[in-house]
PDB file of N, CA and C in Angstrom:
ATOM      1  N   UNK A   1      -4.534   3.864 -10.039  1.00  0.00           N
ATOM      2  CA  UNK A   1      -4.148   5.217  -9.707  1.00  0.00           C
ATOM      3  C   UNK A   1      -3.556   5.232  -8.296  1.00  0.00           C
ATOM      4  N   UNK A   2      -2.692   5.957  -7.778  1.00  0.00           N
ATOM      5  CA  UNK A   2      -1.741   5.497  -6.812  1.00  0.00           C
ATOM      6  C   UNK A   2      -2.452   6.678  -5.629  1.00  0.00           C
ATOM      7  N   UNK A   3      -2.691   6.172  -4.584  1.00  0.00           N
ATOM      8  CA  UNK A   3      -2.982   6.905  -3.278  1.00  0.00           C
ATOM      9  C   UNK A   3      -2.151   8.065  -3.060  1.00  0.00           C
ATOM     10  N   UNK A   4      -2.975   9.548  -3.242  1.00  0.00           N
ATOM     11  CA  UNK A   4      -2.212  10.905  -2.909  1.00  0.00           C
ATOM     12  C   UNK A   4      -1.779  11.046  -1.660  1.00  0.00           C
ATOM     13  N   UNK A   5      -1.147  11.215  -1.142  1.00  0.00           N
ATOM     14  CA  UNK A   5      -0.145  11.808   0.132  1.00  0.00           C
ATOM     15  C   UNK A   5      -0.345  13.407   0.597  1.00  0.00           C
ATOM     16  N   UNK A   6      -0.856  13.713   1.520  1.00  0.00           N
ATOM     17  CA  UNK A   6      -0.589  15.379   1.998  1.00  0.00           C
ATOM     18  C   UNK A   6      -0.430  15.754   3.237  1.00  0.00           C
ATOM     19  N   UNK A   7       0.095  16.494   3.728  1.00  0.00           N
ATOM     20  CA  UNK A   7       0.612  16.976   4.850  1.00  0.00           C
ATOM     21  C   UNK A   7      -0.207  18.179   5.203  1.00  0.00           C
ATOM     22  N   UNK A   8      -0.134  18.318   6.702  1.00  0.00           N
ATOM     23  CA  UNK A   8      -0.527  19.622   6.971  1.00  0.00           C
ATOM     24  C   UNK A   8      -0.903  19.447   8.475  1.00  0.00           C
ATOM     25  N   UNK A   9      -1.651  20.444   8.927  1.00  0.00           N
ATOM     26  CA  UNK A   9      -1.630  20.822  10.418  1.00  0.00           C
ATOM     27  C   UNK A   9      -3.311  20.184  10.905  1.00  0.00           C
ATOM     28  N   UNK A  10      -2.986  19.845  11.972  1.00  0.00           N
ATOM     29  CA  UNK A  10      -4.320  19.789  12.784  1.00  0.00           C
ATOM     30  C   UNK A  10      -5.292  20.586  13.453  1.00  0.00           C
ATOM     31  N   UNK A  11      -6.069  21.173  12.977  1.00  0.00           N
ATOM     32  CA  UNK A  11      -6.813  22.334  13.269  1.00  0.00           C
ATOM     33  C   UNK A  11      -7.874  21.755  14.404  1.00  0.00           C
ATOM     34  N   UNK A  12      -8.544  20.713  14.313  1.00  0.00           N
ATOM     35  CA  UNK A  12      -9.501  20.400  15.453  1.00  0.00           C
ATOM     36  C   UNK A  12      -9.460  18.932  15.566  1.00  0.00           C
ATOM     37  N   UNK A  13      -9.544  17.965  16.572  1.00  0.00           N
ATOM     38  CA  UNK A  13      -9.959  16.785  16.969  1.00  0.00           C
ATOM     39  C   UNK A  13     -10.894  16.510  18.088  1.00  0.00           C
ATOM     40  N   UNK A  14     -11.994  17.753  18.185  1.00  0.00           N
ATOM     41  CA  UNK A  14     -13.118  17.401  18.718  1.00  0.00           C
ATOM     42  C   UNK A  14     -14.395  16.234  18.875  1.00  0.00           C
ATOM     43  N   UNK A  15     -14.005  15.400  17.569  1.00  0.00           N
ATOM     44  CA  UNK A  15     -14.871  14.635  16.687  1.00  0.00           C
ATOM     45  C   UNK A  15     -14.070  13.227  17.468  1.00  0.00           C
ATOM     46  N   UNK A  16     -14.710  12.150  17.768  1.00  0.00           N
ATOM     47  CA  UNK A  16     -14.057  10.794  18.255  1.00  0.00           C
ATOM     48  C   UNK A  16     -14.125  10.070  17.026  1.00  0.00           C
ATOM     49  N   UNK A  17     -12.457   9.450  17.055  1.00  0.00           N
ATOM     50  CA  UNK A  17     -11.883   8.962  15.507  1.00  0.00           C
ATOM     51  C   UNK A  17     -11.802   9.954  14.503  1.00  0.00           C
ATOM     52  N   UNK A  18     -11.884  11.138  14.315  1.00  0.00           N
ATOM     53  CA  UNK A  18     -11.784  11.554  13.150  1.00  0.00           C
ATOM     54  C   UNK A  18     -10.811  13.100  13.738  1.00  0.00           C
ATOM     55  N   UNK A  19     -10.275  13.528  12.808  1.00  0.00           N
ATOM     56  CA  UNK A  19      -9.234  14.723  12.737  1.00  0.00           C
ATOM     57  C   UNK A  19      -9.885  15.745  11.581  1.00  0.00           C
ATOM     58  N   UNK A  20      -9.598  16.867  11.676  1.00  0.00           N
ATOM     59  CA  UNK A  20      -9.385  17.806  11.077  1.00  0.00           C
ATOM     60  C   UNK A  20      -8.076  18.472  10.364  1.00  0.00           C
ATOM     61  N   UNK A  21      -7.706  18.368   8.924  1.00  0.00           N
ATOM     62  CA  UNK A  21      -6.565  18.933   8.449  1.00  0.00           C
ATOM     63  C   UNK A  21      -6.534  20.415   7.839  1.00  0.00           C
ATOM     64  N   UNK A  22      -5.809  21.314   8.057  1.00  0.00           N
ATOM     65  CA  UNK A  22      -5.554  21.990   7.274  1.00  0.00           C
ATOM     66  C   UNK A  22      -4.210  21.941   6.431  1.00  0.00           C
ATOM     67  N   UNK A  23      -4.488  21.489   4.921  1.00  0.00           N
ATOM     68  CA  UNK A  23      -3.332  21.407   4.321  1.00  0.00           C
ATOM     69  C   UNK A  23      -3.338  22.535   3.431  1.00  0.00           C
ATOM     70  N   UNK A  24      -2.262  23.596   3.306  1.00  0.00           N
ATOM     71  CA  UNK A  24      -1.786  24.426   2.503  1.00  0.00           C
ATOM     72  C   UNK A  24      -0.854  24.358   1.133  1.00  0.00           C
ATOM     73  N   UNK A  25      -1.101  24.958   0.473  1.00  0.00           N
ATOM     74  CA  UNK A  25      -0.285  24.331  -0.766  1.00  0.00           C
ATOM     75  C   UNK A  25      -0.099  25.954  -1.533  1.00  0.00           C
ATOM     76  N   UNK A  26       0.960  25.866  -2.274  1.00  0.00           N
ATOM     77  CA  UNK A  26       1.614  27.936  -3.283  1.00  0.00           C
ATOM     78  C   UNK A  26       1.406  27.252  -4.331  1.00  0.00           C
ATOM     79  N   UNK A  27       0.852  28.327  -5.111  1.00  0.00           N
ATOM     80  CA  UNK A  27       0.439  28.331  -6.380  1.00  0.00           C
ATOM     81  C   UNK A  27       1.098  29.440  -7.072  1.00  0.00           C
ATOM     82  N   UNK A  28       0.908  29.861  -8.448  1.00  0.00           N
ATOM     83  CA  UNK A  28       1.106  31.003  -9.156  1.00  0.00           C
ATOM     84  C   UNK A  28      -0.225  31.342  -9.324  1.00  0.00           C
ATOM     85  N   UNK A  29      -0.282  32.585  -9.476  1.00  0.00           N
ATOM     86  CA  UNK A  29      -1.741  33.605  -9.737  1.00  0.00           C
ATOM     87  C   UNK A  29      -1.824  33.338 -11.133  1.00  0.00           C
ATOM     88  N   UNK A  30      -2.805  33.360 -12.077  1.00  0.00           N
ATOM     89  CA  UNK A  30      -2.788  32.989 -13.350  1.00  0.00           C
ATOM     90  C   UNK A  30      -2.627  34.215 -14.156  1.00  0.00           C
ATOM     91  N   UNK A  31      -3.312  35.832 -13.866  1.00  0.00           N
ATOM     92  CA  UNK A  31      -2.580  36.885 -14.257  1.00  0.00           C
ATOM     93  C   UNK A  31      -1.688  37.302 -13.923  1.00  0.00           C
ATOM     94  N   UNK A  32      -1.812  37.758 -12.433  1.00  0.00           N
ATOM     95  CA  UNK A  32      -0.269  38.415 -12.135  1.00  0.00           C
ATOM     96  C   UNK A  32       0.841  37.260 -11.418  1.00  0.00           C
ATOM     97  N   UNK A  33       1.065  36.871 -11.771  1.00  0.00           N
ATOM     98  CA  UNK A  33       2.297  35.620 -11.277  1.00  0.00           C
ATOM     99  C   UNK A  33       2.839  35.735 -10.433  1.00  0.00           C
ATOM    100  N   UNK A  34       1.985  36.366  -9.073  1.00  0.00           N
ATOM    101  CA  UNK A  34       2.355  36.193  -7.731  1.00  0.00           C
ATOM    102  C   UNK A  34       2.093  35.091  -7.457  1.00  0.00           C
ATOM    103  N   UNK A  35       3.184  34.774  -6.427  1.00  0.00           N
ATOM    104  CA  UNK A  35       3.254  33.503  -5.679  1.00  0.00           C
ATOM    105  C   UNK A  35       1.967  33.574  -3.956  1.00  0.00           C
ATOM    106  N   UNK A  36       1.126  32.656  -4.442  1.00  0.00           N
ATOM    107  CA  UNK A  36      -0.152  32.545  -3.299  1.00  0.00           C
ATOM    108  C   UNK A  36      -0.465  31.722  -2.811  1.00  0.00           C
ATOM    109  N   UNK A  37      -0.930  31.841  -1.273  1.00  0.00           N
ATOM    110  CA  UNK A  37      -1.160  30.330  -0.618  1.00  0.00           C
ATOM    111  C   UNK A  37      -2.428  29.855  -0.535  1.00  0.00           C
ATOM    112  N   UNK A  38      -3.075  29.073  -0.892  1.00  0.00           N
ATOM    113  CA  UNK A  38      -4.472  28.139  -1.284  1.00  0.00           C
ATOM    114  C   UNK A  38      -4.260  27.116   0.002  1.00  0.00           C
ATOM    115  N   UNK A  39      -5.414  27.058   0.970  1.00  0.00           N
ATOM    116  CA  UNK A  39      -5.392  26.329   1.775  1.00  0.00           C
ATOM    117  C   UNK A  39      -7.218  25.408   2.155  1.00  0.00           C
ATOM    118  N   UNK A  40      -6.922  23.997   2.251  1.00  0.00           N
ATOM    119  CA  UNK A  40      -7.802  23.161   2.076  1.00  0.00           C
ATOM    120  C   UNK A  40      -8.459  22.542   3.016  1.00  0.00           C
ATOM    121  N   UNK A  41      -9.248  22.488   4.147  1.00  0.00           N
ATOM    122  CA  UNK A  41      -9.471  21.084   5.302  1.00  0.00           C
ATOM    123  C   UNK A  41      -9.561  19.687   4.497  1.00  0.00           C
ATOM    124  N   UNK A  42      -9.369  19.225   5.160  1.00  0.00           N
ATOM    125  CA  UNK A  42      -9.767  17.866   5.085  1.00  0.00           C
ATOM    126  C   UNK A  42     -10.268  16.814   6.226  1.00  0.00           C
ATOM    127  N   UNK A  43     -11.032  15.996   6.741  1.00  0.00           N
ATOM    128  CA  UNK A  43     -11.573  15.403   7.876  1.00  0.00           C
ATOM    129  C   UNK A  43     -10.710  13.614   7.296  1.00  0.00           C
ATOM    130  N   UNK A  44      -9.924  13.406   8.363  1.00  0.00           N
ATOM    131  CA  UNK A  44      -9.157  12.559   8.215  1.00  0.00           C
ATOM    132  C   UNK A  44      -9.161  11.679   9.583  1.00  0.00           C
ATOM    133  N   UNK A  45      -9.708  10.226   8.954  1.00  0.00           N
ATOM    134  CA  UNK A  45      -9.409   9.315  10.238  1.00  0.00           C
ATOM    135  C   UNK A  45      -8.516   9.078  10.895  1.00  0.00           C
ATOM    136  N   UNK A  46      -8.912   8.682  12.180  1.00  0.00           N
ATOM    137  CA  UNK A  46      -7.554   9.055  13.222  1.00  0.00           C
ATOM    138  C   UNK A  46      -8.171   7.906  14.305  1.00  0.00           C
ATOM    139  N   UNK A  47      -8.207   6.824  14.050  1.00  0.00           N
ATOM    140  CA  UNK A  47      -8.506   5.141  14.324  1.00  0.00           C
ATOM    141  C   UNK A  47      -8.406   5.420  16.580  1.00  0.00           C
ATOM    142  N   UNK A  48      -6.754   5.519  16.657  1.00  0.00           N
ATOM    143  CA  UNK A  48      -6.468   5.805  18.587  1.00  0.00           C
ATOM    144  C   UNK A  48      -7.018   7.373  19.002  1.00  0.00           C
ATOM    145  N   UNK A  49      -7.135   7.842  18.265  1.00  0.00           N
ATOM    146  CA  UNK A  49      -7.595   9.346  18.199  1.00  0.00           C
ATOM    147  C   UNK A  49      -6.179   9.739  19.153  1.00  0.00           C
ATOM    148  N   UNK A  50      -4.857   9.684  19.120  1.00  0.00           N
ATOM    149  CA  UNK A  50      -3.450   9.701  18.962  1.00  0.00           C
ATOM    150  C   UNK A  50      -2.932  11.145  18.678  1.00  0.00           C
ATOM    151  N   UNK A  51      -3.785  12.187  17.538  1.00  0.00           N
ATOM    152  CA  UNK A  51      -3.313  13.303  17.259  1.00  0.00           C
ATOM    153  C   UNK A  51      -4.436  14.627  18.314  1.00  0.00           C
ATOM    154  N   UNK A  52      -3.470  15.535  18.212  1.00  0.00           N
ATOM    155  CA  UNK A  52      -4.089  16.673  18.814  1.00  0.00           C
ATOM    156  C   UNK A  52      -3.855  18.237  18.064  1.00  0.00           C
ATOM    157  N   UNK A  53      -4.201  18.965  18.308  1.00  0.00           N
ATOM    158  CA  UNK A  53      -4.586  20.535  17.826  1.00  0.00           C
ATOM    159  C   UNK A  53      -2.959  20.577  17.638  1.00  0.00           C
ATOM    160  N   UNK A  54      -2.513  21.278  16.157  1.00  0.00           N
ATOM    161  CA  UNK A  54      -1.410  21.771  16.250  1.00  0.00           C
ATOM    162  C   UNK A  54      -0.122  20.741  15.386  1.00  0.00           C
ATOM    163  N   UNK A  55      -0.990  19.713  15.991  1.00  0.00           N
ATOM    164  CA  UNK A  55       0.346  18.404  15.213  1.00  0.00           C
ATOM    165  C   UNK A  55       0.585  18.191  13.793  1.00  0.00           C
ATOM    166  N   UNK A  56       1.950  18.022  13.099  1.00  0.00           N
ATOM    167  CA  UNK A  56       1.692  18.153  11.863  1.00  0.00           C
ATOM    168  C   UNK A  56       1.591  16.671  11.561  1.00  0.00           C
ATOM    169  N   UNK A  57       1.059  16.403  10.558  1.00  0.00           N
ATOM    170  CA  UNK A  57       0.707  14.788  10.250  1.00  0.00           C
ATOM    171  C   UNK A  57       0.061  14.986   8.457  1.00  0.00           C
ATOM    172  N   UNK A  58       0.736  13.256   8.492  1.00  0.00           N
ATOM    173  CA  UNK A  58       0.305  13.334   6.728  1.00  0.00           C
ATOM    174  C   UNK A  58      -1.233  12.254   6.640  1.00  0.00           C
ATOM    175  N   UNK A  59      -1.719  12.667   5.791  1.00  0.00           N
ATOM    176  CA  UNK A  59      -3.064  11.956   5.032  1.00  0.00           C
ATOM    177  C   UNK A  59      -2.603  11.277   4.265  1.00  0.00           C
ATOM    178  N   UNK A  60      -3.057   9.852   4.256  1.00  0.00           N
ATOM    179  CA  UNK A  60      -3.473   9.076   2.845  1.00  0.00           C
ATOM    180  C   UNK A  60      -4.857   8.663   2.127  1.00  0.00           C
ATOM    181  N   UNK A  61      -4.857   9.166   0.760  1.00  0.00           N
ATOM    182  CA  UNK A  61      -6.585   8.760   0.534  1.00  0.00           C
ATOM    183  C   UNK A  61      -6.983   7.342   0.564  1.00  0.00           C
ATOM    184  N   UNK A  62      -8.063   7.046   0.909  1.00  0.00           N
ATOM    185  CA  UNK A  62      -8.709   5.972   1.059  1.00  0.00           C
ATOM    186  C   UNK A  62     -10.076   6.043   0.399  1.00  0.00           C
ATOM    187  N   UNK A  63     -10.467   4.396   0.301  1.00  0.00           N
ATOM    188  CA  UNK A  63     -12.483   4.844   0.323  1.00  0.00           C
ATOM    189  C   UNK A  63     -12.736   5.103   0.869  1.00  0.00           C
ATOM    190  N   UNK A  64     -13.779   5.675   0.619  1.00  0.00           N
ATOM    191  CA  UNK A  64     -14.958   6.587   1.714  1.00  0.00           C
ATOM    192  C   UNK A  64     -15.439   5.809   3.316  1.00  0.00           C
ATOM    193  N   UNK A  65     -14.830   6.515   4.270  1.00  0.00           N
ATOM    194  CA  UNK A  65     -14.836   6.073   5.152  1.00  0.00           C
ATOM    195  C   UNK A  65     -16.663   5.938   5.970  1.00  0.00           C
ATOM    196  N   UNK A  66     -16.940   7.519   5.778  1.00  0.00           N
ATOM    197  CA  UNK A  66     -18.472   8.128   6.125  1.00  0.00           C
ATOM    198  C   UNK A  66     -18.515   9.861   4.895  1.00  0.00           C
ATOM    199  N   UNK A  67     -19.093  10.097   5.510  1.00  0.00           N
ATOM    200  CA  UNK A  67     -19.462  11.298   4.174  1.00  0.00           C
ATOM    201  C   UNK A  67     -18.749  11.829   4.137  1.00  0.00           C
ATOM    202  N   UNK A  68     -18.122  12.466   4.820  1.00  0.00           N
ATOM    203  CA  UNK A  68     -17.172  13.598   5.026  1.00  0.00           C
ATOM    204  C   UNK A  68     -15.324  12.807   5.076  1.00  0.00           C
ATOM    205  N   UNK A  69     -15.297  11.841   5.414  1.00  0.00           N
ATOM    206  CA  UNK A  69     -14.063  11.104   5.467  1.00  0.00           C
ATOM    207  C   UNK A  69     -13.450  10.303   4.489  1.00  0.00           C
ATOM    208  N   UNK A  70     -13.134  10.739   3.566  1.00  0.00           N
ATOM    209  CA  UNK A  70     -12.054  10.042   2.391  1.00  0.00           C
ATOM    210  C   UNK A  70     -10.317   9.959   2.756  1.00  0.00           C
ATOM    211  N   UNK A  71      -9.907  10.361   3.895  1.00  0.00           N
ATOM    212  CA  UNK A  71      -8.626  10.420   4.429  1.00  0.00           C
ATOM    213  C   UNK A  71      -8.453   9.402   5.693  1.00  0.00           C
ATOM    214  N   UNK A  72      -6.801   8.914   5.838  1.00  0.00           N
ATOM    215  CA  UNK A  72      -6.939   8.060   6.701  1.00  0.00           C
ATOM    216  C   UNK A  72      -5.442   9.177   7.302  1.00  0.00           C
ATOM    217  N   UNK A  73      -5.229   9.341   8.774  1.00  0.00           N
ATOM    218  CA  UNK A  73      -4.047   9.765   9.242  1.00  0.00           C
ATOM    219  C   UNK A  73      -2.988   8.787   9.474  1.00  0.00           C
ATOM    220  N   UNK A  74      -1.729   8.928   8.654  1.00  0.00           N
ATOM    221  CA  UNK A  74      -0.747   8.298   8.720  1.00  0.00           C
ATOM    222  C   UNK A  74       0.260   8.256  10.399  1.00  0.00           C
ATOM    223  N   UNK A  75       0.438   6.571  10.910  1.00  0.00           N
ATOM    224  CA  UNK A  75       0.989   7.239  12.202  1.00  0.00           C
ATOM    225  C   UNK A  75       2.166   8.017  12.195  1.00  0.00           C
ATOM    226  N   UNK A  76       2.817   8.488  13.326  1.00  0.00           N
ATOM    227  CA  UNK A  76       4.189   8.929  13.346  1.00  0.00           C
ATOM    228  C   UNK A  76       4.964   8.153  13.029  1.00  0.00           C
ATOM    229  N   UNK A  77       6.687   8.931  12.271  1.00  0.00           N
ATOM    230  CA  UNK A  77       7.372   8.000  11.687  1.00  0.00           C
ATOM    231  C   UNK A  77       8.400   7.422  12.827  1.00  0.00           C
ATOM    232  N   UNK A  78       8.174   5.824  12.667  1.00  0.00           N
ATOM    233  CA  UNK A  78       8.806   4.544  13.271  1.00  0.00           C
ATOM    234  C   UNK A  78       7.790   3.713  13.716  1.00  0.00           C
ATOM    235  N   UNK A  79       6.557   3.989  13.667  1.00  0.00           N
ATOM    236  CA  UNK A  79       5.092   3.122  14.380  1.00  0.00           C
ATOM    237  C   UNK A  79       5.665   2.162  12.809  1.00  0.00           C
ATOM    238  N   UNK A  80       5.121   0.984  13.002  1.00  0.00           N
ATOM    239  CA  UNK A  80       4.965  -0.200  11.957  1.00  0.00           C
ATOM    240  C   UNK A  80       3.904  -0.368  11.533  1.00  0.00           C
ATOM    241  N   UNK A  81       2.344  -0.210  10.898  1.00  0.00           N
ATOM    242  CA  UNK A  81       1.367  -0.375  10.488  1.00  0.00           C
ATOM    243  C   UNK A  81       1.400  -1.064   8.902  1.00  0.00           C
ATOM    244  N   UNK A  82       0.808  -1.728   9.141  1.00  0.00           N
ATOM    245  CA  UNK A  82      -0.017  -1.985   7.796  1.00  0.00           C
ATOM    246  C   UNK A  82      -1.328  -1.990   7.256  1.00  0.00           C
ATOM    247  N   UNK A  83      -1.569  -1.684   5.936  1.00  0.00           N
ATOM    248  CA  UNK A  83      -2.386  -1.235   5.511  1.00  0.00           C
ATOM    249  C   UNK A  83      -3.047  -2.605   4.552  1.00  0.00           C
ATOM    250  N   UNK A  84      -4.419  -2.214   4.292  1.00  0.00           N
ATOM    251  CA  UNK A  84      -4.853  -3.130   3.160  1.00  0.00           C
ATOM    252  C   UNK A  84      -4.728  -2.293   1.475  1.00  0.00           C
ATOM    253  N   UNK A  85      -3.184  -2.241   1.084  1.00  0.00           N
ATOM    254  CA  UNK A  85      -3.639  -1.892  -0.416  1.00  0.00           C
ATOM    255  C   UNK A  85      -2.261  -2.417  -1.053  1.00  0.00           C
ATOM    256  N   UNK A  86      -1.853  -2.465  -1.832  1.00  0.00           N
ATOM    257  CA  UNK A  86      -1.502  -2.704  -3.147  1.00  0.00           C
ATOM    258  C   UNK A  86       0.204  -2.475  -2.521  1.00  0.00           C
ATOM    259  N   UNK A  87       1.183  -3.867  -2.734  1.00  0.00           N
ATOM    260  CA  UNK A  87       2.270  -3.738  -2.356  1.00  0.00           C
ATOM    261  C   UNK A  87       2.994  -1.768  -3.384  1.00  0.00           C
ATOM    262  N   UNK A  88       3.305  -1.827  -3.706  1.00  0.00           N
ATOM    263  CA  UNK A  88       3.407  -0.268  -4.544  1.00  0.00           C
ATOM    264  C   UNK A  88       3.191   0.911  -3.421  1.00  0.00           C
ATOM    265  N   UNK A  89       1.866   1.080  -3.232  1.00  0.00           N
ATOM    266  CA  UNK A  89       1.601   1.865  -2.451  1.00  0.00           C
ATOM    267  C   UNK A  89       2.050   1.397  -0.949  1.00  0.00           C
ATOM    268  N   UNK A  90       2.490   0.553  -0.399  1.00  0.00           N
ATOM    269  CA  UNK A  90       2.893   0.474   0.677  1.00  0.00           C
ATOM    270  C   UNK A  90       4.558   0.967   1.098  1.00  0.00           C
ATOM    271  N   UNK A  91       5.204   0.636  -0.283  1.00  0.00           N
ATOM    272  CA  UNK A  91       6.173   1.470  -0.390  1.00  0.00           C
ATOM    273  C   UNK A  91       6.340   3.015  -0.462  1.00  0.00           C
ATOM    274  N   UNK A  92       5.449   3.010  -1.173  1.00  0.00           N
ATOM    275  CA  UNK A  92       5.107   4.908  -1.205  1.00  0.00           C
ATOM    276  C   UNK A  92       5.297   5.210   0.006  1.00  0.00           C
ATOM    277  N   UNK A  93       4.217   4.521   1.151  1.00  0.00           N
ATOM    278  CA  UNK A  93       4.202   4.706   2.281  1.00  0.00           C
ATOM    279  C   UNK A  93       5.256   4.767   3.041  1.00  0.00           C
ATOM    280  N   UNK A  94       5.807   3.477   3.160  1.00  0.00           N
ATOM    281  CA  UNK A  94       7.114   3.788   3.469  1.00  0.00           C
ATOM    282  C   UNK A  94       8.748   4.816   3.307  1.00  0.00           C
ATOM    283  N   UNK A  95       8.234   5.244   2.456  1.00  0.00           N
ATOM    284  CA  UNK A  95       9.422   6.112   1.830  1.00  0.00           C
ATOM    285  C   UNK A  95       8.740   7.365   2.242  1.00  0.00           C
ATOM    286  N   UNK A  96       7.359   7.682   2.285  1.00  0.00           N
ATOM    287  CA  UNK A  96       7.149   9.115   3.288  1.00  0.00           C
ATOM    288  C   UNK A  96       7.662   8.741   4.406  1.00  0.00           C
ATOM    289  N   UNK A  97       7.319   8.127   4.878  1.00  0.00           N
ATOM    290  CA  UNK A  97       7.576   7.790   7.019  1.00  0.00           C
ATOM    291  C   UNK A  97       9.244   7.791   6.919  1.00  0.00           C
ATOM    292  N   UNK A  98       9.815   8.004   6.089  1.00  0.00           N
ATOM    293  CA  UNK A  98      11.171   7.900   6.350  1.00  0.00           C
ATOM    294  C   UNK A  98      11.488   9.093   6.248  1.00  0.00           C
ATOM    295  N   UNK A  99      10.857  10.065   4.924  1.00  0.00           N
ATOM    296  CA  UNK A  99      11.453  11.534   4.865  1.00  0.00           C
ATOM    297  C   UNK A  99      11.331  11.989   6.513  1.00  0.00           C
ATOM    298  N   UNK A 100      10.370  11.599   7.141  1.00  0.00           N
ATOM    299  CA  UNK A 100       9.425  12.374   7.881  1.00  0.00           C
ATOM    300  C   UNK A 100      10.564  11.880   9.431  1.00  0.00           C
ATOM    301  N   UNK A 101      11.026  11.147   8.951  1.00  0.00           N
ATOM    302  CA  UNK A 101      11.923  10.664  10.256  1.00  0.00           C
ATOM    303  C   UNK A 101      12.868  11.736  10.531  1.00  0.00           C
ATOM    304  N   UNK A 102      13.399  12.198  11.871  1.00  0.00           N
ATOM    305  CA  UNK A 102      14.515  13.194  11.968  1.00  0.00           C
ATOM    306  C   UNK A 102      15.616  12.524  12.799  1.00  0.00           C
TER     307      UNK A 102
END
């Protein structure tokens, strides 16, 4: 099963190594078919502790880091990292860090 990808904002990095996400995502309402925004935290590792309040940054899932941490923070796009998983998913990877390039 291929490692999910999500984006979103940094709400707190009070915590050493670890981040706070808020990722938002629109849905349809299931009766009235308004368009609505559903929004999620997530506690996402952050290894240099590198990010701060405000920054947008993407998640990749991982194993369970500690209880609360199933996310790893992807660096900014042009850093070179590698990861331990599955050539496939490293491409994935790569092909976000490129959208993400301006």
């Amino acid at each position: 099963m291929p490692k999910r990808l999500l984006s979103g904002t940094v709400v707190s990095s009070n915590s050493n190594k670890t981040i706070v996400v808020n990722v938002t995502r629109r849905v349809k309402h299931k009766l009235y078919k308004k368009i609505i925004s559903r929004s999620k935290k997530y506690h996402a590792h952050d290894e240099n502790n590198q990010f701060k309040v405000g920054d947008f940054v993407s998640i990749m899932e991982t194993k369970p880091i500690s209880k609360l941490k199933t996310w790893i923070a992807l660096p900014p796009a042009g850093e070179k990292v590698w990861f331990k998983c599955n050539q496939i998913y490293l491409l994935q990877i790569i092909l976000v860090l490129k959208e993400f390039n301006v």
